[in-house]
C-alpha atoms as a PDB file:
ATOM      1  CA  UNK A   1      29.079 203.715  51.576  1.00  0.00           C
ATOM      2  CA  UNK A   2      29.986 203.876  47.907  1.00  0.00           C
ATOM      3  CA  UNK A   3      28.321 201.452  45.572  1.00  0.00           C
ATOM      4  CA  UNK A   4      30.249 198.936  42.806  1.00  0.00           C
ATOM      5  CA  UNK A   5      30.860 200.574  39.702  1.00  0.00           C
ATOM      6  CA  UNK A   6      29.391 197.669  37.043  1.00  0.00           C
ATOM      7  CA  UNK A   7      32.083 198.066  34.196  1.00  0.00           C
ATOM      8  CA  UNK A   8      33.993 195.289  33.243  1.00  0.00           C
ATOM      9  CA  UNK A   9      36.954 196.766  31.508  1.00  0.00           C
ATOM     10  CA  UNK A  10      38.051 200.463  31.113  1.00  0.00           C
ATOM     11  CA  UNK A  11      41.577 200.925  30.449  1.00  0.00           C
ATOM     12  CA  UNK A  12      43.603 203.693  32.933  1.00  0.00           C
ATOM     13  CA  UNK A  13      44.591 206.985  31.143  1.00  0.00           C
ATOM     14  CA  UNK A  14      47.519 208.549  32.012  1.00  0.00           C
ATOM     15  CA  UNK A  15      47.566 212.139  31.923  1.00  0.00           C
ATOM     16  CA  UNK A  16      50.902 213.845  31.406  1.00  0.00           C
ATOM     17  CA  UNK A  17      50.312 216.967  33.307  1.00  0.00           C
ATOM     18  CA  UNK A  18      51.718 218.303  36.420  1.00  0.00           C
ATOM     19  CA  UNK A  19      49.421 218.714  39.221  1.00  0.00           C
ATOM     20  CA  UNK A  20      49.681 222.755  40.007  1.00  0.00           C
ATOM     21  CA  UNK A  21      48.890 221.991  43.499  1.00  0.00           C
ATOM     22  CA  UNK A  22      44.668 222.030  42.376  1.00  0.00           C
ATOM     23  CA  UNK A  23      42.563 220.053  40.896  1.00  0.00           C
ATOM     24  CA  UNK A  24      40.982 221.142  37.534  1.00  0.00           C
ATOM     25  CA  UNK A  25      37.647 218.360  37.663  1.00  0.00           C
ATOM     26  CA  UNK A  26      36.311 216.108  40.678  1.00  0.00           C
ATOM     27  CA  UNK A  27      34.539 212.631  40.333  1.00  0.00           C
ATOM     28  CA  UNK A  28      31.832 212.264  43.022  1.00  0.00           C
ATOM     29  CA  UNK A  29      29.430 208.776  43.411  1.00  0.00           C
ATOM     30  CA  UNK A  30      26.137 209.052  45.283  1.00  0.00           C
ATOM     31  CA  UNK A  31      24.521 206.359  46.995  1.00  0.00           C
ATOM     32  CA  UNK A  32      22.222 204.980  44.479  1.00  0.00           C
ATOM     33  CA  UNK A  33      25.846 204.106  42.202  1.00  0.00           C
ATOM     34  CA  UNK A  34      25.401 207.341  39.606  1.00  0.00           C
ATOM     35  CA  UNK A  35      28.840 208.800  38.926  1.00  0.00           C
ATOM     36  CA  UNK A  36      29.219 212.721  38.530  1.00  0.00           C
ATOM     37  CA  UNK A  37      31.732 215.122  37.461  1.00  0.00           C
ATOM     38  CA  UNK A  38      32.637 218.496  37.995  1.00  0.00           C
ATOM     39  CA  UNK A  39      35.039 220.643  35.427  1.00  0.00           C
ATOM     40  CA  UNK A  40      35.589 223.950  34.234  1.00  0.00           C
ATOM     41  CA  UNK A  41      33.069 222.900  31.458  1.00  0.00           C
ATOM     42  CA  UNK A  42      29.944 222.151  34.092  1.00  0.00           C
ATOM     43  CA  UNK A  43      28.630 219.353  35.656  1.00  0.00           C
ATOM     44  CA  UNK A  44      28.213 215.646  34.761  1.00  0.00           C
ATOM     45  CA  UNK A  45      26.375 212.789  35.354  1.00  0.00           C
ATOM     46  CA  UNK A  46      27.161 209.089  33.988  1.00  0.00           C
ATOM     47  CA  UNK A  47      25.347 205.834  35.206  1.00  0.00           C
ATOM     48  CA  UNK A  48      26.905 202.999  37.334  1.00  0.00           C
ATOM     49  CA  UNK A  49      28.368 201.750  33.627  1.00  0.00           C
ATOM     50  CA  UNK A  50      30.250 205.221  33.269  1.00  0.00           C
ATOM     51  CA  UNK A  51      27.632 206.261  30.447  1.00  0.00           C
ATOM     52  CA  UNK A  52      26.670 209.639  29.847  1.00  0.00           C
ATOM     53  CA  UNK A  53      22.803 210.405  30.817  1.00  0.00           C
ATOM     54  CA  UNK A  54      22.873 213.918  29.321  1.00  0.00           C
ATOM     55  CA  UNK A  55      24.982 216.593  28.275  1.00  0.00           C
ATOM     56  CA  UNK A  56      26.373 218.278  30.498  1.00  0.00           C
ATOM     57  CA  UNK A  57      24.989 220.784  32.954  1.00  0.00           C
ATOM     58  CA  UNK A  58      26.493 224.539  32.106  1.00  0.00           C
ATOM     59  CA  UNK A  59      25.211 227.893  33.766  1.00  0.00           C
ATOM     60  CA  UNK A  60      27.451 230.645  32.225  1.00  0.00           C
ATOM     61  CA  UNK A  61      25.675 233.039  34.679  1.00  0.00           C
ATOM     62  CA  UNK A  62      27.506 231.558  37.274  1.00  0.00           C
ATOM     63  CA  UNK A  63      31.165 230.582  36.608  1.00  0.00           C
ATOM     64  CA  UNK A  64      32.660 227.498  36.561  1.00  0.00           C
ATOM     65  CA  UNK A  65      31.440 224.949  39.387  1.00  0.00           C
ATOM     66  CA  UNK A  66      33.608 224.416  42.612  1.00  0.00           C
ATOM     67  CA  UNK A  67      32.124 221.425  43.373  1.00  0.00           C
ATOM     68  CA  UNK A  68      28.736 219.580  44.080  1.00  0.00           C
ATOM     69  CA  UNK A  69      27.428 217.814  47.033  1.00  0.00           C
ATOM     70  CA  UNK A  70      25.762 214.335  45.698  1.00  0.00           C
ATOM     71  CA  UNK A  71      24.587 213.455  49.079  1.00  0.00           C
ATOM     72  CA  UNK A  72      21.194 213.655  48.184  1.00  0.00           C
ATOM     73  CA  UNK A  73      21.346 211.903  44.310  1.00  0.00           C
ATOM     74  CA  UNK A  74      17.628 213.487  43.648  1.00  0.00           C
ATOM     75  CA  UNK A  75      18.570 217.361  44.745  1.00  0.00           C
ATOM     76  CA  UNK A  76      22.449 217.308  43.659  1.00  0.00           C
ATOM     77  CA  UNK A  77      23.879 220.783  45.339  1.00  0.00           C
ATOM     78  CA  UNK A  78      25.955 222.459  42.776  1.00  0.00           C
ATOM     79  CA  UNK A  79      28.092 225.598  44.298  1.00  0.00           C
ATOM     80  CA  UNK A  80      29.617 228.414  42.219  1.00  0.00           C
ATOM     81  CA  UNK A  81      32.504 230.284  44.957  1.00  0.00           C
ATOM     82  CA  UNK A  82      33.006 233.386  42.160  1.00  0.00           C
ATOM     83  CA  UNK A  83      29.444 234.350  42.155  1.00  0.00           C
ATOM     84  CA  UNK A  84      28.255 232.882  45.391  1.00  0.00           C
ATOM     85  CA  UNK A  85      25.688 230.990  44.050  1.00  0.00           C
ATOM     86  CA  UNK A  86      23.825 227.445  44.402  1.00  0.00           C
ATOM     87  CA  UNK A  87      22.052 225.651  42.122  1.00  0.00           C
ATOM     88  CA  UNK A  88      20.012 222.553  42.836  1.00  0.00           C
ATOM     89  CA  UNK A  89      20.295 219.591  39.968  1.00  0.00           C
ATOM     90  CA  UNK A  90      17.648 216.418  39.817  1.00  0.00           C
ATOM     91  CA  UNK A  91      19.348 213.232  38.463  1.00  0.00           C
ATOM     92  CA  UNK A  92      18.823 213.782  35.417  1.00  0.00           C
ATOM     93  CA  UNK A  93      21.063 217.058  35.456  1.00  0.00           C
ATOM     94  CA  UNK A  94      18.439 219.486  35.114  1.00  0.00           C
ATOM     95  CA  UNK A  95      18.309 222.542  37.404  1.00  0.00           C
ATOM     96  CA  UNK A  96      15.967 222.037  39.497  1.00  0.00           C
ATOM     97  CA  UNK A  97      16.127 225.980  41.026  1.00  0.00           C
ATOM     98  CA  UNK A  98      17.176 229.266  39.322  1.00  0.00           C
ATOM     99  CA  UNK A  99      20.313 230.091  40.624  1.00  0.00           C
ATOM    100  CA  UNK A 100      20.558 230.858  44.745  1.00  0.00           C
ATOM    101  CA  UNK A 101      22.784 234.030  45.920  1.00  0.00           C
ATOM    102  CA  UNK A 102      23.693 232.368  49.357  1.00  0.00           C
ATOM    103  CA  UNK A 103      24.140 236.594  50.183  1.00  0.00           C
ATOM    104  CA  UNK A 104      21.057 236.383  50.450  1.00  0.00           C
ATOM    105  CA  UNK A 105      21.734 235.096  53.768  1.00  0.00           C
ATOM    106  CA  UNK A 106      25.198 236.213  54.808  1.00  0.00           C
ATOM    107  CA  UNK A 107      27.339 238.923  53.396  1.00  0.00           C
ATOM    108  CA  UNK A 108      30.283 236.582  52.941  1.00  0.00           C
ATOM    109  CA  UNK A 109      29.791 232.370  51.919  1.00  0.00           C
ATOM    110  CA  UNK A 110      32.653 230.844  51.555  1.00  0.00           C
ATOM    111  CA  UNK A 111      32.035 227.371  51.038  1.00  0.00           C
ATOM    112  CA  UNK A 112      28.418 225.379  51.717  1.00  0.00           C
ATOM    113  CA  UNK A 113      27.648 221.364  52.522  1.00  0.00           C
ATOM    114  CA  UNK A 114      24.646 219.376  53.093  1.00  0.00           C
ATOM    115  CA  UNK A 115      23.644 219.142  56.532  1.00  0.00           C
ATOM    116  CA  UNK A 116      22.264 215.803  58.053  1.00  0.00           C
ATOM    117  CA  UNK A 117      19.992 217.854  60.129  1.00  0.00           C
ATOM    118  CA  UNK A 118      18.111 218.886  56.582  1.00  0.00           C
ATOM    119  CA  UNK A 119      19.044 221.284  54.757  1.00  0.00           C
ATOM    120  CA  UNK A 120      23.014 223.317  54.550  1.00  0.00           C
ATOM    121  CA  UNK A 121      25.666 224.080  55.962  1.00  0.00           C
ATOM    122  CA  UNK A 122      27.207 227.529  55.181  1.00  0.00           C
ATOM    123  CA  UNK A 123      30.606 229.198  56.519  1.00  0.00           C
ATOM    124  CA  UNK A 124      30.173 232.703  57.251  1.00  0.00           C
ATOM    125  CA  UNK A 125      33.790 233.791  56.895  1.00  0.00           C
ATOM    126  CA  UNK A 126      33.484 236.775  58.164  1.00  0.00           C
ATOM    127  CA  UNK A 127      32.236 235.512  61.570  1.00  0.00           C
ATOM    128  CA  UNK A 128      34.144 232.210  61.445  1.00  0.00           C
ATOM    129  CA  UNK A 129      31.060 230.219  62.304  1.00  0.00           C
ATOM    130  CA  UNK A 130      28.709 227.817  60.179  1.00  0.00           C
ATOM    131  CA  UNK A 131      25.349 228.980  59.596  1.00  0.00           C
ATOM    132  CA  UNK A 132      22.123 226.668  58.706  1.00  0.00           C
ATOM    133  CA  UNK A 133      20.219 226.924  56.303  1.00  0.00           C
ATOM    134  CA  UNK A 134      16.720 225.292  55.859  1.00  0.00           C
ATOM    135  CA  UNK A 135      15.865 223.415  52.712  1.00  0.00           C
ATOM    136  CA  UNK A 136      14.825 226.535  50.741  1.00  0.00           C
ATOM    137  CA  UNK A 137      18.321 227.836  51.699  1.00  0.00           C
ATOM    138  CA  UNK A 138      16.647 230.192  54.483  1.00  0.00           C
ATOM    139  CA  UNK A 139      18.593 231.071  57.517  1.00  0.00           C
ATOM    140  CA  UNK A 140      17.910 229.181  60.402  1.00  0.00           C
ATOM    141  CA  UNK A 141      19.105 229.639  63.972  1.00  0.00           C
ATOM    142  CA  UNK A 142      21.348 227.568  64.706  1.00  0.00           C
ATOM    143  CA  UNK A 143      25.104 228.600  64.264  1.00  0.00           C
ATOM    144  CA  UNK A 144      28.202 226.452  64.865  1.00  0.00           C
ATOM    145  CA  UNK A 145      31.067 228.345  65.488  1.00  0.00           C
ATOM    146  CA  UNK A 146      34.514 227.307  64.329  1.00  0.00           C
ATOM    147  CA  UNK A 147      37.270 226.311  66.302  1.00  0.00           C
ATOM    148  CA  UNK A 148      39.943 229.439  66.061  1.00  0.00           C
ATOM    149  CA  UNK A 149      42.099 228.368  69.099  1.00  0.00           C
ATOM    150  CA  UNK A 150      43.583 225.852  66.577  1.00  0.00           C
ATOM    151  CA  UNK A 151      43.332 227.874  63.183  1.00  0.00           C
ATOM    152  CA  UNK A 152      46.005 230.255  62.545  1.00  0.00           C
ATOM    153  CA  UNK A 153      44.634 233.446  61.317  1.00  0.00           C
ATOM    154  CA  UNK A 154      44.308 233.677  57.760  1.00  0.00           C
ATOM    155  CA  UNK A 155      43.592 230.181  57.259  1.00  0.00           C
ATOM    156  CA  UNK A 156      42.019 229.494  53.887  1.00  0.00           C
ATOM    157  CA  UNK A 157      39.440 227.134  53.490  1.00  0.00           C
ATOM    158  CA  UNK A 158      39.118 224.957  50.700  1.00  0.00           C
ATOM    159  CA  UNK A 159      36.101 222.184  50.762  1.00  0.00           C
ATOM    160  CA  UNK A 160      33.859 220.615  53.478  1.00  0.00           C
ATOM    161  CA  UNK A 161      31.293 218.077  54.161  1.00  0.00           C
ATOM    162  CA  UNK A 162      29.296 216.147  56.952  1.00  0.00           C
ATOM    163  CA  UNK A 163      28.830 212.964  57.288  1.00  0.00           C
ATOM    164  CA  UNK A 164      27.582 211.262  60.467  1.00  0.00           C
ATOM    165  CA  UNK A 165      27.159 214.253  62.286  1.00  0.00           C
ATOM    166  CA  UNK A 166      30.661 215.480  61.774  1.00  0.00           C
ATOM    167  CA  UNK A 167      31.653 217.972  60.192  1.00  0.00           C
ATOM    168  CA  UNK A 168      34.728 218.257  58.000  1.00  0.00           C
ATOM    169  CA  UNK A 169      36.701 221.364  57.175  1.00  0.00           C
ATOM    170  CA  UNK A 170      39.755 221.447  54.493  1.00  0.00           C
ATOM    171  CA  UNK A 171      41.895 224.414  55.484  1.00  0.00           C
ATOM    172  CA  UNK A 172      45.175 224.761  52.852  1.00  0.00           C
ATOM    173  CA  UNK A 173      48.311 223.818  54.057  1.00  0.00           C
ATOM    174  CA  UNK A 174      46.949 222.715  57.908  1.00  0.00           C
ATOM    175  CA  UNK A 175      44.689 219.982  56.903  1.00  0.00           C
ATOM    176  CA  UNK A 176      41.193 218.699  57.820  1.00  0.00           C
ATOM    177  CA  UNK A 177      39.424 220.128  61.343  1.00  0.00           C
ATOM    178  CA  UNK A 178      36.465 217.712  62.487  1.00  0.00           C
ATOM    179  CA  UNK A 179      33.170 219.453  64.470  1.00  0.00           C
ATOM    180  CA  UNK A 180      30.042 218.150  65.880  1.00  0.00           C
ATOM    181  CA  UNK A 181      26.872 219.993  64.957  1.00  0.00           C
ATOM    182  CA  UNK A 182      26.900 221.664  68.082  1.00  0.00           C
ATOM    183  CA  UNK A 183      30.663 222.782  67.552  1.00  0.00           C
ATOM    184  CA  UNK A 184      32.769 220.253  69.603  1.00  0.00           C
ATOM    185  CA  UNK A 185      36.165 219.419  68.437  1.00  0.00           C
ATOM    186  CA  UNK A 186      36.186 215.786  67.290  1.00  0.00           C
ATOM    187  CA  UNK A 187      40.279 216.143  65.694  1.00  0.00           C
ATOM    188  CA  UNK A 188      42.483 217.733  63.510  1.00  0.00           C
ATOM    189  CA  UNK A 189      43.841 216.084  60.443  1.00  0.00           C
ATOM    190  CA  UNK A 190      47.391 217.552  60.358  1.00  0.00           C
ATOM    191  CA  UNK A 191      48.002 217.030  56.694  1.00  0.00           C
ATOM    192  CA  UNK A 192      49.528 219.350  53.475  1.00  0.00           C
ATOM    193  CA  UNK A 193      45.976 220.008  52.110  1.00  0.00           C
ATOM    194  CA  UNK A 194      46.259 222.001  48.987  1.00  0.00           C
ATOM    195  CA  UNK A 195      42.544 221.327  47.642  1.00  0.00           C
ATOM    196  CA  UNK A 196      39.395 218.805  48.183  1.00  0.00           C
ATOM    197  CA  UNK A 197      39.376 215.485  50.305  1.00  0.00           C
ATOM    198  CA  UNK A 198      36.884 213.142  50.342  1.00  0.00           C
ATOM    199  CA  UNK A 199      35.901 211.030  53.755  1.00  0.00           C
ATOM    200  CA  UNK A 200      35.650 207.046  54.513  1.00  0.00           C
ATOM    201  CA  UNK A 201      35.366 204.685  56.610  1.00  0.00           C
ATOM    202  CA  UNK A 202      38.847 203.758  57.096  1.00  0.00           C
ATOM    203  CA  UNK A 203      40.277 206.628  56.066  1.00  0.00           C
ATOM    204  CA  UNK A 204      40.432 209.896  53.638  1.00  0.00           C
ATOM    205  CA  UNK A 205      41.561 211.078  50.107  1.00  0.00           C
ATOM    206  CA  UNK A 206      43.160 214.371  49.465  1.00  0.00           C
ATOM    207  CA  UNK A 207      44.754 217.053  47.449  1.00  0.00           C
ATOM    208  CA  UNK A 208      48.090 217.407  48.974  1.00  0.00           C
ATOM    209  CA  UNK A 209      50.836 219.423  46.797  1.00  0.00           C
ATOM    210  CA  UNK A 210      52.678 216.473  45.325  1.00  0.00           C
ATOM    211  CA  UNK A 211      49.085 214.587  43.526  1.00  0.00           C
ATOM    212  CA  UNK A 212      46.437 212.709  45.834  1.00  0.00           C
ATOM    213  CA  UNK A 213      47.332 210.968  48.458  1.00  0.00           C
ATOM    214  CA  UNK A 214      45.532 208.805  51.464  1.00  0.00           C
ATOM    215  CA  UNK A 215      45.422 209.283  54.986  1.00  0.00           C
ATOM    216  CA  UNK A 216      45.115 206.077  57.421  1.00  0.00           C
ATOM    217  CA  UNK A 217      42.992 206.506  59.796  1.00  0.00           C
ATOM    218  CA  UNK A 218      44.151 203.867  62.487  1.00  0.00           C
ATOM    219  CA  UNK A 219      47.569 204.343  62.075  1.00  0.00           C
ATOM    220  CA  UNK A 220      48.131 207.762  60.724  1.00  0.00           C
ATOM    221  CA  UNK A 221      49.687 206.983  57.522  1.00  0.00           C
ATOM    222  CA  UNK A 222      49.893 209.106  54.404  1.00  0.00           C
ATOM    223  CA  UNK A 223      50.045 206.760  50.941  1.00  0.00           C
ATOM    224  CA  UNK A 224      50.883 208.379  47.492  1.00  0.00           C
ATOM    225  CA  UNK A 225      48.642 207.221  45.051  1.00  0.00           C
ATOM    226  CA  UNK A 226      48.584 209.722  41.848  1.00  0.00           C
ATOM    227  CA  UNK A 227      51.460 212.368  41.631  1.00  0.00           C
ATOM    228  CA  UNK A 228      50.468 213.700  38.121  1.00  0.00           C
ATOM    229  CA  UNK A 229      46.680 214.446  37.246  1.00  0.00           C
ATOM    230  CA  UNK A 230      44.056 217.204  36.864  1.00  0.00           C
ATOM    231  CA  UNK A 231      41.497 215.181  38.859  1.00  0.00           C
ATOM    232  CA  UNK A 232      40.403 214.584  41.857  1.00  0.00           C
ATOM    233  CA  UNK A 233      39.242 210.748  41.931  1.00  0.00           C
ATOM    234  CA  UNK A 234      36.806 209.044  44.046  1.00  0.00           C
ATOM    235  CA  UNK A 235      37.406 205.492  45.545  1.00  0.00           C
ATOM    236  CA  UNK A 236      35.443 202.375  44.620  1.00  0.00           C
ATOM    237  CA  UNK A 237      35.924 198.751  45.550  1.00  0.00           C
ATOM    238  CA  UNK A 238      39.631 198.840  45.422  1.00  0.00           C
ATOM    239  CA  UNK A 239      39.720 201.076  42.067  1.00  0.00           C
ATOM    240  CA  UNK A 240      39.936 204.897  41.570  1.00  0.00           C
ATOM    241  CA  UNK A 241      37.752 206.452  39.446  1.00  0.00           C
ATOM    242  CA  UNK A 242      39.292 209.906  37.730  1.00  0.00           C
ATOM    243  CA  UNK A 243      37.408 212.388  35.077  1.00  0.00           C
ATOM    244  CA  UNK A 244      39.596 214.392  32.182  1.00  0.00           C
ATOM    245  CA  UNK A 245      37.889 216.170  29.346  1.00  0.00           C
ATOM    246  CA  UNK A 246      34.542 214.120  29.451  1.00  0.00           C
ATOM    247  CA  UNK A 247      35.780 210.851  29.750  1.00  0.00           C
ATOM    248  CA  UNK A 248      35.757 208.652  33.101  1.00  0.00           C
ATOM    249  CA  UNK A 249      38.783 206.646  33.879  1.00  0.00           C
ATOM    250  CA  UNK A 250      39.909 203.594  36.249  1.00  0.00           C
ATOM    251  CA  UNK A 251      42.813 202.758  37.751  1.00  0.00           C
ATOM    252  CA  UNK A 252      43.092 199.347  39.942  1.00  0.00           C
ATOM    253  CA  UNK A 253      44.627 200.484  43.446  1.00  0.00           C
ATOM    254  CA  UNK A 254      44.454 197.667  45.512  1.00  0.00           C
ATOM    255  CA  UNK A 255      46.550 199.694  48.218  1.00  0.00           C
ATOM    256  CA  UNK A 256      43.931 201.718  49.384  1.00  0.00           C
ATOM    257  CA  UNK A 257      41.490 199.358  50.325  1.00  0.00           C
ATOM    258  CA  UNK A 258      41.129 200.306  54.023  1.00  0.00           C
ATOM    259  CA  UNK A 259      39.212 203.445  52.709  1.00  0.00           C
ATOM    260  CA  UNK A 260      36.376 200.773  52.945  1.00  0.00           C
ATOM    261  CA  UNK A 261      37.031 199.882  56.570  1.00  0.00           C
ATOM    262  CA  UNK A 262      39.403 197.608  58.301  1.00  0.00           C
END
């Protein structure tokens, strides 16, 4: 899962700032323990210590990040929503590709993930279906299609990933729709999603209107954790790890342990 952060102490910063329903960075840790950062100033990359490798990873060209995918720590997928653009980052933070329209391949991305299969996921939202891409971002042909008999129409999506085979899908306000590969409903999340969630073992984090909150997955439960921050945090051994204006922060949260695995 996620790795131990090796700092021994880092003090919690408190940010006085309401949330406005959306994150403004994102803290993401891939599986060899590196700790990156999204923000309206690029991308960022610190080592299992929380120190800086580089400065930060900026591409004017094409907007401010909405997120990254760190599932593969060597070919970090970077994804720019206003300009519809990828951009594939080693881990040292430097681009490893020029910049990728993704209309190359269909008229209309809307949000893109790793796939397990190799290579991307891609939501056509015109056609409300996934679309693969290959590892050169080529269209392949297999398509997933997404599951409208429970999505009312107009939902908006916000953020998705796969892991295990399952796909995840954030849509705002309705929560977080699990498919197979091949498109079979595995659940619906009925929670008040208002931006990006991260899965676990025993559980999820997400954006919900009042801060971040956690979702239980064997009993249902929703727990408040942060009600007034700009970030969205990622979970480590009992701790939650948040990003504000280039510098990482930890907060001890015990309460959410079960993210782990019961």
């Amino acid at each position: 899962m996620i790795k131990q952060i090796g700092i021994s102490v880092l003090a919690f910063l408190a940010l006085g700032v309401s949330y406005a329903y959306a994150q403004d960075a994102a803290v993401y840790i891939d599986k060899l323990g590196g700790v990156w950062a999204t923000s309206s100033s690029g991308v960022y990359k610190y080592t299992p210590e929380l120190k800086p490798i580089s400065a930060p990873y900026v591409a004017f060209a094409n907007g401010v990040p909405t997120y990254i995918d760190v599932t593969d720590p060597l070919r970090v997928l970077a994804f720019y929503s206003t300009s519809k653009t990828a951009v594939l980052l080693n881990s040292e933070l430097s681009p490893i590709s020029a910049a990728i329209s993704l209309q190359a391949e269909i008229a209309n991305p809307q949000l893109i993930c790793r796939s397990g299969k190799g290579g991307f996921w891609l939501m056509d939202a015109s056609a409300l279906r996934l679309v693969h891409l290959n590892a050169s971002f080529k269209r392949e042909g297999v398509s997933v299609p997404l599951l409208t008999s429970i999505l009312p129409q107009g939902a908006e999506p916000l953020f998705m990933q796969e892991q295990k085979g399952v796909i995840y899908i954030g849509y705002r306000g309705l929560g977080i729709v699990a498919i197979s590969a091949y498109g079979q409903e595995h659940g619906l999340y009925r929670v008040n999603l208002q931006g990006q969630f991260c899965m676990y073992k025993g559980g999820f984090l997400f954006v919900d209107s009042d801060g971040i909150k956690a979702y239980r997955f064997s009993n249902s439960q929703e727990v408040s954790l942060l009600g007034s921050t700009t970030s969205f945090p990622v979970y480590s051994n009992g701790s939650l790890v948040e990003f504000s204006a280039g510098v990482m922060s930890i907060s001890q949260n015990s309460s959410v342990d079960f993210l782990a695995g019961e």
